[in-house]
Protein backbone atom coordinates (compact mmCIF):
# COMPACT_ATOMS: atom_id res chain seq x y z
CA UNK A 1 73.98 107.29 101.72
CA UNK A 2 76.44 104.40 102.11
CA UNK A 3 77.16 102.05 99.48
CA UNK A 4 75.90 98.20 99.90
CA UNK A 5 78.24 96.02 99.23
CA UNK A 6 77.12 92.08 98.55
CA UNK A 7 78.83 88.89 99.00
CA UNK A 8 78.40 86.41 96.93
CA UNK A 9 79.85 82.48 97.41
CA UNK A 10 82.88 82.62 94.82
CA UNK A 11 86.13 82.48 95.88
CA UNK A 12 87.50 86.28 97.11
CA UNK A 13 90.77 87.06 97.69
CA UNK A 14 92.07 89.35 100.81
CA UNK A 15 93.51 91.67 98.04
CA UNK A 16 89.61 92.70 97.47
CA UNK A 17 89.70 94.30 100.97
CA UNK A 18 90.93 97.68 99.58
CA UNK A 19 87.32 98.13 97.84
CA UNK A 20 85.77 98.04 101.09
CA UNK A 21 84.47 101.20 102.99
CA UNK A 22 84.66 101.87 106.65
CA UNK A 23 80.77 102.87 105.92
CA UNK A 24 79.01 100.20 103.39
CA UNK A 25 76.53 98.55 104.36
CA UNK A 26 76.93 94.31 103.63
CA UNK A 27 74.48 91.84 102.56
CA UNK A 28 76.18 88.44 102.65
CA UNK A 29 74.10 85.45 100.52
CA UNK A 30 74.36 82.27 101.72
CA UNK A 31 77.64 80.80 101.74
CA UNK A 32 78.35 84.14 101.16
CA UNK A 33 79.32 85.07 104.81
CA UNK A 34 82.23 82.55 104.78
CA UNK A 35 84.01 85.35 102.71
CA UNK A 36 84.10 88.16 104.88
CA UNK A 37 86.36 86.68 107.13
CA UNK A 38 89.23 86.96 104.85
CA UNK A 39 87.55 90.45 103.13
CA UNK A 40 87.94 91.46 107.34
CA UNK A 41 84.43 92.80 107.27
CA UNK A 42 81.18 91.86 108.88
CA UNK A 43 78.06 91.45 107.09
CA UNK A 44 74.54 93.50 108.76
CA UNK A 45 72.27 91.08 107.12
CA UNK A 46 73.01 87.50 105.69
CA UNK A 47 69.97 86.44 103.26
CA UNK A 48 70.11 82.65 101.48
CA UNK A 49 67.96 79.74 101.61
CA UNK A 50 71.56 77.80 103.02
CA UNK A 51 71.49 74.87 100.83
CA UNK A 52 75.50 75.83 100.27
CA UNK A 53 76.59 76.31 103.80
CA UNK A 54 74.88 75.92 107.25
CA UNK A 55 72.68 78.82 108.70
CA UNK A 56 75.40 80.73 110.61
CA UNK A 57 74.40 81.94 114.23
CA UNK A 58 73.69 85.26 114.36
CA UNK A 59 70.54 87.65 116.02
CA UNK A 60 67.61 86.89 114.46
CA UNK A 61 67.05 90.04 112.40
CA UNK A 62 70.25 89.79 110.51
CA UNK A 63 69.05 86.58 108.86
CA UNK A 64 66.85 86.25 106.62
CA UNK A 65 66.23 82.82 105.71
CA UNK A 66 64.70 82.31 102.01
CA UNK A 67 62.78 79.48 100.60
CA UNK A 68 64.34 76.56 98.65
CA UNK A 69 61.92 76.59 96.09
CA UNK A 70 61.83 80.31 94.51
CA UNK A 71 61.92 82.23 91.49
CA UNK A 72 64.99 85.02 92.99
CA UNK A 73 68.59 83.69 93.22
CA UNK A 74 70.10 84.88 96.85
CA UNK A 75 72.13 87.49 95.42
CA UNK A 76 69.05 88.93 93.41
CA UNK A 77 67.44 89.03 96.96
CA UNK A 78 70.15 90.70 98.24
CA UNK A 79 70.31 93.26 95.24
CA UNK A 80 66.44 93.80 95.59
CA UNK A 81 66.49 94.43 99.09
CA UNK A 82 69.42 97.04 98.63
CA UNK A 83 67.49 98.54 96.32
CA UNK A 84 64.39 99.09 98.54
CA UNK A 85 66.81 100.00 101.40
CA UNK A 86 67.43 102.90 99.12
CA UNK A 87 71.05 102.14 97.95
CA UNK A 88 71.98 104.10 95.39
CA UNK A 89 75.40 102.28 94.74
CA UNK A 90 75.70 98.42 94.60
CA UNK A 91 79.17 96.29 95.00
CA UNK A 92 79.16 92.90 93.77
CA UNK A 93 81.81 90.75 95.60
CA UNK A 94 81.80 86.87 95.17
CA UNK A 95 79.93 87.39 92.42
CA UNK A 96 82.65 86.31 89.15
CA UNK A 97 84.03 83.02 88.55
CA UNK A 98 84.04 79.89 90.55
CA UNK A 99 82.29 76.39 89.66
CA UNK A 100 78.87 77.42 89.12
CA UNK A 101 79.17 79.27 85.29
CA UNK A 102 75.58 79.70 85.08
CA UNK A 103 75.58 82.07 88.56
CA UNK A 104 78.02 84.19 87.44
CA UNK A 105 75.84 84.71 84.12
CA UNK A 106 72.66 85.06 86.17
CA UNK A 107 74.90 88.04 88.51
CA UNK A 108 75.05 89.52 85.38
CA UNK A 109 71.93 89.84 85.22
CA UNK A 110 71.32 90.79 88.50
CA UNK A 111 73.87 94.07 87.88
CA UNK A 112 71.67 95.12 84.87
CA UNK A 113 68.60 94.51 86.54
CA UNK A 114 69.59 96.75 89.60
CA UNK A 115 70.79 99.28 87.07
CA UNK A 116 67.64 99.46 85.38
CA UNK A 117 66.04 100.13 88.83
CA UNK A 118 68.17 103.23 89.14
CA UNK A 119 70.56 101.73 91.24
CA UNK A 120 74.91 101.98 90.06
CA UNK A 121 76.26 98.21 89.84
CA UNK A 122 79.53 97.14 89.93
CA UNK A 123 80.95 93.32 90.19
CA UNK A 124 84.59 93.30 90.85
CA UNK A 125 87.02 90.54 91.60
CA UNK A 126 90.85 90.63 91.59
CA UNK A 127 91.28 90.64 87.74
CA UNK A 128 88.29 92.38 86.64
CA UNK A 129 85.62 95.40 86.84
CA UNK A 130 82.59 94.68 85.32
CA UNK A 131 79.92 97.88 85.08
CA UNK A 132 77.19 98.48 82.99
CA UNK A 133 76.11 101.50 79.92
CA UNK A 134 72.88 101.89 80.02
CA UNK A 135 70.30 103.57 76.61
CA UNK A 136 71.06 107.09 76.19
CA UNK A 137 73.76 107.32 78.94
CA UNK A 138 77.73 108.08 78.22
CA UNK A 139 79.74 106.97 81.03
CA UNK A 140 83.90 107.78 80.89
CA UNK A 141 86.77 105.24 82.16
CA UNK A 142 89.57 107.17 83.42
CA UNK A 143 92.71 105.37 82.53
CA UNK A 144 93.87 102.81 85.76
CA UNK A 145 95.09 100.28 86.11
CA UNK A 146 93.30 97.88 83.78
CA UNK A 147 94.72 96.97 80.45
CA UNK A 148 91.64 95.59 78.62
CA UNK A 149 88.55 96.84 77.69
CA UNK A 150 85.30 94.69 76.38
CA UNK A 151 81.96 95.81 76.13
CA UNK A 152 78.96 93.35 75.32
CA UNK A 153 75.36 94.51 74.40
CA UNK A 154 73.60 93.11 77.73
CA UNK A 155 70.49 92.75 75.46
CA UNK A 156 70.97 90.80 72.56
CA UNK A 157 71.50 94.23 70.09
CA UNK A 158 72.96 97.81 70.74
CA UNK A 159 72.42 100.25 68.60
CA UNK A 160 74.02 103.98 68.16
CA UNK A 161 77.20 102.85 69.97
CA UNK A 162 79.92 105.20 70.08
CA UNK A 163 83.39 104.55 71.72
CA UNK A 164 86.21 106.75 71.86
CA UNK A 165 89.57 107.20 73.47
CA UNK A 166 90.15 103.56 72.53
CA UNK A 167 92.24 101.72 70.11
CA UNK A 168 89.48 100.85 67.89
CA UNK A 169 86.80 103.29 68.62
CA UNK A 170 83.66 102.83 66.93
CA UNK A 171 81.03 105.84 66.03
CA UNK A 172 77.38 105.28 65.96
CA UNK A 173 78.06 101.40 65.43
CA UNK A 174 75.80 98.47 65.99
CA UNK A 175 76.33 95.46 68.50
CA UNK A 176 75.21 91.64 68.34
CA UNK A 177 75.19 89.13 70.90
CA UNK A 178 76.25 86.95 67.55
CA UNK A 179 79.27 88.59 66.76
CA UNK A 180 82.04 89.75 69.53
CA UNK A 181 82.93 93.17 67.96
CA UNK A 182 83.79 94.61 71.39
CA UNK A 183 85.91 92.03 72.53
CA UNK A 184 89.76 92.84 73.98
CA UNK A 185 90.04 96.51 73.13
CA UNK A 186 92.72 98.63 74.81
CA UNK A 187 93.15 102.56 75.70
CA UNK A 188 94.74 104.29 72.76
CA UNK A 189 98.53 105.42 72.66
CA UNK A 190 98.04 108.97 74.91
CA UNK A 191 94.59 108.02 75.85
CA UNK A 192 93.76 108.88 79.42
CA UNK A 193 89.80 108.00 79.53
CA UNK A 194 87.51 105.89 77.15
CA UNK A 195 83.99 107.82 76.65
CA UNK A 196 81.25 104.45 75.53
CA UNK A 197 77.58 105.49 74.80
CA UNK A 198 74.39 103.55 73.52
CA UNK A 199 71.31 104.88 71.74
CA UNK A 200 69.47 101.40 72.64
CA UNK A 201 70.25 98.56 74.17
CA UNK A 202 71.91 98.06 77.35
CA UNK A 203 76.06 97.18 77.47
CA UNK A 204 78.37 95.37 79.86
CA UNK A 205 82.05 96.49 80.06
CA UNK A 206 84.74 94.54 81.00
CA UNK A 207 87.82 95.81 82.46
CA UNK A 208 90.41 93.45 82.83
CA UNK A 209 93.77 93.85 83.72
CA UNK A 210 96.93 92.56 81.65
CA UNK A 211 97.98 89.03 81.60
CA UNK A 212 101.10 89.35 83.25
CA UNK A 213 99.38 91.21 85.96
């Protein structure tokens, strides 16, 4: 199956074009939809409740017009719908930075929600990738062309982390949401791929790439 790909209302840049596919399938939330102009896509579906930016004009059943008063942000609409469309792979565009700190935490939490449904997140924007370890998973990062590497227990505690192929690697270590242990790590010398794993406790990774990037 495709990938979905959704739009969020930060600021993209063009550059973020070369993640796109000729076959993913695009949610755009709210303002959203101002941003694939410059991403040169078109979204199949825009979902938002348009308190941001005017309801664009489009056929009917590509909008889906959501209540002001609710409990789901528009871009956890658009990542539960994806996942009952049957996505299996999620792209997060929009998603990072901007005015609005709280929405990027809240996309966060969007990524690990859709990943505990099963479904592979990923929120990207021109200086970082941010994917998710989930309990009793390994995931490897082949070496590209990000410099930094982060990684954040998602829950509050991770336990049983191990992290190798890194500068400072850690085996079978714990992680705290009150103490940044993970913070700015880099490949080590001769390192091609970092290998992370949790026993418990769900982690973020940041890849970011080097300052004078």
């Amino acid at each position: 199956m495709s990938r979905c790909v959704i739009i969020s209302a930060c600021p993209v840049s063009p550059e973020l074009t070369k993640a796109l596919r000729p076959d993913d399938f695009i949610i755009a939330c709210d303002a959203g939809y101002r941003n694939c102009a410059p991403l040169g896509c078109r979204p199949n579906i825009i979902v938002g409740d348009f308190d941001t930016a005017p309801c664009p004009e489009q056929q009917d059943d590509d909008i889906v017009v959501l209540p002001h008063v609710k409990d789901d942000t528009d871009t956890e609409y658009a990542a539960k719908l994806a996942s009952e469309k049957g996505f299996d792979e999620v792209l997060l565009l929009g998603g990072l930075g901007g005015k609005r700190l709280e929405h990027t935490l809240a996309n966060l939490c969007t990524g690990l929600g859709l990943e505990q449904r099963g479904v592979r997140a990923t929120l990207l924007d021109e200086y970082s990738r941010i994917t998710f370890v989930m309990p009793g998973e390994t995931r490897r990062y082949p070496k590209e062309n990000y410099f930094f590497f982060s990684v954040f227990p998602m829950e509050g505690r991770a336990e049983g982390v191990s992290e190798h192929g890194s500068f400072y690697e850690l085996d079978d270590a714990q992680l705290t949401a009150g103490y940044p242990l993970g913070i700015s790590n880099e490949y080590a010398e001769g390192s091609d791929c970092i290998t992370i794993a949790t026993r418990t406790g769900a982690l973020v990774v940041v890849e970011t790439l080097a300052d004078n990037t």
